[in-house]
Protein backbone atom coordinates (compact mmCIF):
# COMPACT_ATOMS: atom_id res chain seq x y z
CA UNK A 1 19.52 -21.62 25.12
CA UNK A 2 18.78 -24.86 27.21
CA UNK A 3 22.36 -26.57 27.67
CA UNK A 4 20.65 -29.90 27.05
CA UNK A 5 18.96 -28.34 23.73
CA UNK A 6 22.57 -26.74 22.70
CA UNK A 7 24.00 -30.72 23.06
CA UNK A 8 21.48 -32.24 20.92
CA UNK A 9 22.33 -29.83 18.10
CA UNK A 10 25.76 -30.25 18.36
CA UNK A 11 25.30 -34.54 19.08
CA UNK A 12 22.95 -34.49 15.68
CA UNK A 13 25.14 -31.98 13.83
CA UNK A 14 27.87 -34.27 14.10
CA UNK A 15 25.91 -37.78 13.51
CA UNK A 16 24.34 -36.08 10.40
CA UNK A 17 27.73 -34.77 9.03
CA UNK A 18 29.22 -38.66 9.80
CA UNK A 19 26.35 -39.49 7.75
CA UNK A 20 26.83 -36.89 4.47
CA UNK A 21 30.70 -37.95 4.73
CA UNK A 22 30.04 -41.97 4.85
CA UNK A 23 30.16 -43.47 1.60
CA UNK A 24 31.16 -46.90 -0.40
CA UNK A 25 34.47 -46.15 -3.27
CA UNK A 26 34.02 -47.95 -6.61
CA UNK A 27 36.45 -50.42 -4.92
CA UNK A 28 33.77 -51.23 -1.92
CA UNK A 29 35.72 -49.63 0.46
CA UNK A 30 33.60 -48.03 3.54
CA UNK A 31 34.97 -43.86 3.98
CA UNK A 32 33.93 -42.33 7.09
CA UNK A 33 33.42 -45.51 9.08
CA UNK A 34 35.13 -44.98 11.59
CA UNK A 35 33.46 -41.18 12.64
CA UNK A 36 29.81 -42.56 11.66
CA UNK A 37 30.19 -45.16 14.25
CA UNK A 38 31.26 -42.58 16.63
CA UNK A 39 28.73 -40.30 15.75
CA UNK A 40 25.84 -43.05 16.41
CA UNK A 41 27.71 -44.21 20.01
CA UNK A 42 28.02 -40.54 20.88
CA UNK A 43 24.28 -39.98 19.90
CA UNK A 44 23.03 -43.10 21.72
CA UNK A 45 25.49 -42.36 24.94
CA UNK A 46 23.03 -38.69 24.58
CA UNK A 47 19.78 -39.71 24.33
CA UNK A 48 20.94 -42.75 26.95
CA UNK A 49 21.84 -39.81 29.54
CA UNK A 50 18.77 -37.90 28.75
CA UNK A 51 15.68 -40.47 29.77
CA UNK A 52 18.48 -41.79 32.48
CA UNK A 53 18.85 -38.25 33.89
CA UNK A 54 15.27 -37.51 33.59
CA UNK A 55 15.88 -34.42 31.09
CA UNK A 56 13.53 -33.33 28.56
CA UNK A 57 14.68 -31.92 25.53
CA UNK A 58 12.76 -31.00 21.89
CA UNK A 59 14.56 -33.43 19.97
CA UNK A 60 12.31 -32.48 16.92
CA UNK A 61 13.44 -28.77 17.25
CA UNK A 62 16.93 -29.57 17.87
CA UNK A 63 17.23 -32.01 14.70
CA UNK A 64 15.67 -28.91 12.85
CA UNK A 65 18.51 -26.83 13.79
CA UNK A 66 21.08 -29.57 13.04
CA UNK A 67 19.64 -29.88 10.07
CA UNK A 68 19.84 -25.88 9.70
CA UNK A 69 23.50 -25.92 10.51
CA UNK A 70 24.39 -29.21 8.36
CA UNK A 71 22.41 -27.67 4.85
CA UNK A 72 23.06 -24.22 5.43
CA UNK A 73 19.20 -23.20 4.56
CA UNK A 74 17.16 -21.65 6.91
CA UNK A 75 14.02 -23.11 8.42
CA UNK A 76 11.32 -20.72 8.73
CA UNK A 77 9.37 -23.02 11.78
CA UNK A 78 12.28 -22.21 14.21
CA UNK A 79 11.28 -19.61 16.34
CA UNK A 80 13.97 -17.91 17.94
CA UNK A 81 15.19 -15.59 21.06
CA UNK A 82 16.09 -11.69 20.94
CA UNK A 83 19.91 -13.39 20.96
CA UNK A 84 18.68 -15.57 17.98
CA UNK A 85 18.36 -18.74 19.99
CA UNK A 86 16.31 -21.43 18.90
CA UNK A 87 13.25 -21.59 21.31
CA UNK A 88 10.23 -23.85 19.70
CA UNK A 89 9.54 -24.99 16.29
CA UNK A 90 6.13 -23.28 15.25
CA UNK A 91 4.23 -23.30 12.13
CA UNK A 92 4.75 -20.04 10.12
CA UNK A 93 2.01 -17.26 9.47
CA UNK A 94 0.96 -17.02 6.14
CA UNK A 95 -0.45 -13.33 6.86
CA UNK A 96 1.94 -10.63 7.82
CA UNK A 97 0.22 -8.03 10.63
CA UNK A 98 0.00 -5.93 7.76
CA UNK A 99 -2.11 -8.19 5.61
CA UNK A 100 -4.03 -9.24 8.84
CA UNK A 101 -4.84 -5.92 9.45
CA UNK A 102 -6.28 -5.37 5.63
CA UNK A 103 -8.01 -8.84 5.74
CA UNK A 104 -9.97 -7.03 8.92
CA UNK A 105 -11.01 -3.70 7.16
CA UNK A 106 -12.06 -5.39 3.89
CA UNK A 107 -13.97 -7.98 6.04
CA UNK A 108 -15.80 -4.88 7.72
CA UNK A 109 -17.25 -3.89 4.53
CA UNK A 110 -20.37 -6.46 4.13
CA UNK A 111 -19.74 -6.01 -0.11
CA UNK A 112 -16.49 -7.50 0.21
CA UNK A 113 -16.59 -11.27 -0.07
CA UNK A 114 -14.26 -13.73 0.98
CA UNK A 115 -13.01 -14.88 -2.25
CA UNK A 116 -12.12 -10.91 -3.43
CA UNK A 117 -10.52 -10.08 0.18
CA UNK A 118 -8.18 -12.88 -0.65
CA UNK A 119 -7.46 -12.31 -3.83
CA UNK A 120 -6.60 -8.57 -3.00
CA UNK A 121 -4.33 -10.26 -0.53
CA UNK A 122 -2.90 -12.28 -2.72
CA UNK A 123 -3.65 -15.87 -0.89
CA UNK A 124 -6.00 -18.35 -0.77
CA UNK A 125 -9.15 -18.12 1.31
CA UNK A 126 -8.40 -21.31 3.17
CA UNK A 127 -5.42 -18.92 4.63
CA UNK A 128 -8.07 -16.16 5.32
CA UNK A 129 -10.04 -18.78 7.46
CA UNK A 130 -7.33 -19.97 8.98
CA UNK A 131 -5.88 -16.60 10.10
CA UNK A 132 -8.68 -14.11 10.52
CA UNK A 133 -11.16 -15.99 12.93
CA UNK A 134 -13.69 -13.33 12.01
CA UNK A 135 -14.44 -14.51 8.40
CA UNK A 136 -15.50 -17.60 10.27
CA UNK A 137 -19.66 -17.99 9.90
CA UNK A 138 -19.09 -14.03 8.72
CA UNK A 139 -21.85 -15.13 6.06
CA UNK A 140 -24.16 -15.94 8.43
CA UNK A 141 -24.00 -12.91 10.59
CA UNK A 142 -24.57 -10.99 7.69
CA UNK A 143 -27.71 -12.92 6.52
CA UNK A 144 -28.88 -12.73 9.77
CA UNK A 145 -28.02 -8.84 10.25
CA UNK A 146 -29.95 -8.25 6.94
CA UNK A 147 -33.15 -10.02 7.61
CA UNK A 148 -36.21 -7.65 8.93
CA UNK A 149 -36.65 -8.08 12.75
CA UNK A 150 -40.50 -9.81 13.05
């Protein structure tokens, strides 16, 4: 993992557990002050050193991870390392290669239409469009495949 990367997760993880523990009593007395504050001059001396030192770092992937860490729920659009280390954020498939795989033989078969491939998938056919570029214009070829050669 990027040492920079590994600092902004730790820098956020801190400024967003500052920010869970803040809070106002019943008696308008500020809890957590003190370690919010530091969290947000900590974060600003950060991002401060980063466009000072000329370092580029995925802020948006590292405040995905802090947010990971802080919640305890996984986020499926961090795509990680054979050690597990967060690498990119990406958007997840809705197809597994299995279902890809299916989606390609039923496609073969010109009696299978789009709307029953999905449905034997078991998602929608916007999904089988986005995923399987061949069911892109595949009504077209087939009109086209079926109409006597002049």
């Amino acid at each position: 993992m990027d040492k920079t990367l590994s600092d902004a997760i730790e820098v956020l993880v801190r400024l967003q557990r500052a920010q869970d523990a803040y809070g106002v009593t019943a008696d308008n007395q500020e809890v957590g002050l003190d370690e919010l504050n530091s969290a947000f001059d900590a974060f600003d001396a950060f991002t401060k050193e980063l466009t000072e030192g000329g370092h580029s770092v995925d802020t948006d992937l590292a405040q995905a991870v802090a947010t990971e860490v802080t919640t305890g729920k996984p986020n499926s659009y961090i795509q990680r390392d054979e050690e597990g280390n967060p690498v990119a954020l990406v958007r997840p498939r809705k197809l597994s290669d299995k279902q890809l795989a299916r989606a390609r033989e039923l496609l073969d078969d010109p009696r299978q239409t789009i709307t029953s491939v999905a449905k034997d998938l078991g998602v929608a056919r916007t999904v089988l469009y986005a995923e399987v570029p061949e069911a892109n214009g595949r009504y077209a070829r087939l009109r086209s495949a079926a109409q006597p050669k002049t």
